[in-house]
Protein backbone atom coordinates (compact mmCIF):
# COMPACT_ATOMS: atom_id res chain seq x y z
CA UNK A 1 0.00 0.00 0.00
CA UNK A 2 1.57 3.50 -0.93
CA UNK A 3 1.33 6.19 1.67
CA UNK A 4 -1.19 8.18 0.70
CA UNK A 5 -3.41 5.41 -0.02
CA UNK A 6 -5.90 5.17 3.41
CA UNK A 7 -7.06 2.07 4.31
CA UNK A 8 -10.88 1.30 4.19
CA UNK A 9 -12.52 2.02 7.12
CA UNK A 10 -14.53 -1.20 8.00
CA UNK A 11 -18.13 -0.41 8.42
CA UNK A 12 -21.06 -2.03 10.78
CA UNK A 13 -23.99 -2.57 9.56
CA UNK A 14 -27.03 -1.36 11.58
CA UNK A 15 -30.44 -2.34 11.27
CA UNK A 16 -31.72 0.55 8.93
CA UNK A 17 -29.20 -0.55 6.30
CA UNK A 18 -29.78 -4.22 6.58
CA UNK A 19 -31.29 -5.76 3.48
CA UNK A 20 -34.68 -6.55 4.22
CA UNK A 21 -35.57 -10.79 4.04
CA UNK A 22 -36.29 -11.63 0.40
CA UNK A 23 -38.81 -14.57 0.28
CA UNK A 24 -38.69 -16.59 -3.21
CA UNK A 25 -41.67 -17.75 -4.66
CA UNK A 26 -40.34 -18.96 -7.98
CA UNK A 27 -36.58 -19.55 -9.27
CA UNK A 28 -35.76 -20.91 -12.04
CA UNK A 29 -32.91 -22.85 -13.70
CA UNK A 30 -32.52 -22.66 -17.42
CA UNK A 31 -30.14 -24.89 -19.73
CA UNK A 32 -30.35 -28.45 -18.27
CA UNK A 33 -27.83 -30.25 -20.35
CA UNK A 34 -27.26 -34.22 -20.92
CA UNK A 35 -24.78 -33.67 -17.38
CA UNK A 36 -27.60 -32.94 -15.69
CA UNK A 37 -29.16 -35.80 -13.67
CA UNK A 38 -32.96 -36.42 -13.97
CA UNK A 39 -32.26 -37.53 -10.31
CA UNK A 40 -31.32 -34.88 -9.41
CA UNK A 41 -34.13 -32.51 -10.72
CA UNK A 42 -36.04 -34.58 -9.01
CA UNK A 43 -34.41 -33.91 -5.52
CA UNK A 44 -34.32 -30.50 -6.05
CA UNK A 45 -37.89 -30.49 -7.19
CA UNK A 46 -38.79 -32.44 -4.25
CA UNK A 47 -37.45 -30.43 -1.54
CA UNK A 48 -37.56 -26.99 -3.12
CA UNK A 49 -41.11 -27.48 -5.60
CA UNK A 50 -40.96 -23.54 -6.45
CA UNK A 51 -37.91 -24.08 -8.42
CA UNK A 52 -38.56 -24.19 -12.36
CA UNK A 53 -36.46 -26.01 -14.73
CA UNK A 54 -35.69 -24.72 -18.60
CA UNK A 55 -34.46 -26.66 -21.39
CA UNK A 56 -33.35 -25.14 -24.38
CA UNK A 57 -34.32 -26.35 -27.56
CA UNK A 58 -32.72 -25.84 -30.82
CA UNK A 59 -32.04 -28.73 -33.25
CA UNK A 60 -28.55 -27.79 -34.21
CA UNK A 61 -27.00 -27.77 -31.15
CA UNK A 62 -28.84 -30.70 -29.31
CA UNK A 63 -26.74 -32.55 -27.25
CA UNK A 64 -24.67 -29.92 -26.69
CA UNK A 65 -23.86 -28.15 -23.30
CA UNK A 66 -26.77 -26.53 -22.23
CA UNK A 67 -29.21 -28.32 -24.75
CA UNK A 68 -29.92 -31.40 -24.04
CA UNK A 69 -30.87 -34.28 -26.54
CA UNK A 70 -34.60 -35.62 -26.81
CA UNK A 71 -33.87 -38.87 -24.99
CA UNK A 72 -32.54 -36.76 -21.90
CA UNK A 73 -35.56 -34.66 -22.30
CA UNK A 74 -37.64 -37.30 -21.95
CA UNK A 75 -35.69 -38.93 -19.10
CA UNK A 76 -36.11 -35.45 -16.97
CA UNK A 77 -39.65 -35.33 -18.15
CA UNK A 78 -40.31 -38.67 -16.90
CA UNK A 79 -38.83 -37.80 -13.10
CA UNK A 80 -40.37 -34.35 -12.67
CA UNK A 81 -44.03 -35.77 -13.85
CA UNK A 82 -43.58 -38.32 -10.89
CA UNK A 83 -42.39 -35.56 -8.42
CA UNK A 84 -45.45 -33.19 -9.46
CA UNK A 85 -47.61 -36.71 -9.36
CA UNK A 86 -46.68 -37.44 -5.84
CA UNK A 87 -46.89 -34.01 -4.74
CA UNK A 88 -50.17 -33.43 -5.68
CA UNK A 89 -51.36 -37.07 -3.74
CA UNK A 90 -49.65 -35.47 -0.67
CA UNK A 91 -51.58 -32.47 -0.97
CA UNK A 92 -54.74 -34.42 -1.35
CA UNK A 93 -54.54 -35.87 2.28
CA UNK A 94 -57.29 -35.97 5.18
CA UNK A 95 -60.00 -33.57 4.95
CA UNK A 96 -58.07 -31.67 1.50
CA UNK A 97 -58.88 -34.96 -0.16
CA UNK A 98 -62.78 -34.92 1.40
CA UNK A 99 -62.52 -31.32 -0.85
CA UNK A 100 -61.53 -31.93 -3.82
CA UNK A 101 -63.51 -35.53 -4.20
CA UNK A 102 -66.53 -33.85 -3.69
C-alpha cells in the first residue's frame, strides 16, 4: 500500500441498512444439459417445488452443453411428472382430499 493510499474504514452494519428478508416464490434454472441428472431434478424439485427447470431447444445444437438431446428430455420429463404426481397425492390428504372428491 503507498502512503497516501488510506485504508478502508470497516463499516457495521445497523439495522436501517440491513437488506430486508427476500422470500422466493419462484426460481428458475434454465439450460439443463445431458450432465444434468434427472435424479437430481427430481431432488431438487422435491425439496424446493418452487424451483422451475428450462431446457433449451434448438435442433442444431442438441446434445450440446446446455441443450440437451430428446432422450434426456424425456428422461427429466419422466422424473419431474412423478415428483409433481406425488406431490399433488400429498396435498390431497385428510379432509383436503374430502374437498376436492366432492
Amino acid at each position: 500500500m503507498a502512503s497516501n493510499d488510506v485504508p478502508p474504514v470497516p463499516v457495521s452494519p445497523t439495522a436501517e441498512y440491513l437488506p430486508r428478508p427476500v422470500r422466493l416464490v419462484h426460481i428458475g434454472f434454465c439450460g439443463l444439459d445431458d450432465s444434468v441428472s434427472p435424479n437430481h431434478v427430481g431432488a431438487v424439485l422435491s425439496s424446493y417445488p418452487f424451483v422451475e427447470f428450462g431446457i433449451l431447444f434448438r435442433p442444431e445444437c442438441e446434445g450440446s452443453p446446455r441443450y440437451a438431446s430428446k432422450d434426456h428430455v424425456g428422461r427429466i420429463c419422466d422424473v419431474v411428472q412423478a415428483v409433481r404426481v406425488h406431490q399433488k397425492k400429498q396435498s390431497k390428504c385428510g379432509s383436503g382430499k374430502d374437498i376436492l372428491s366432492g
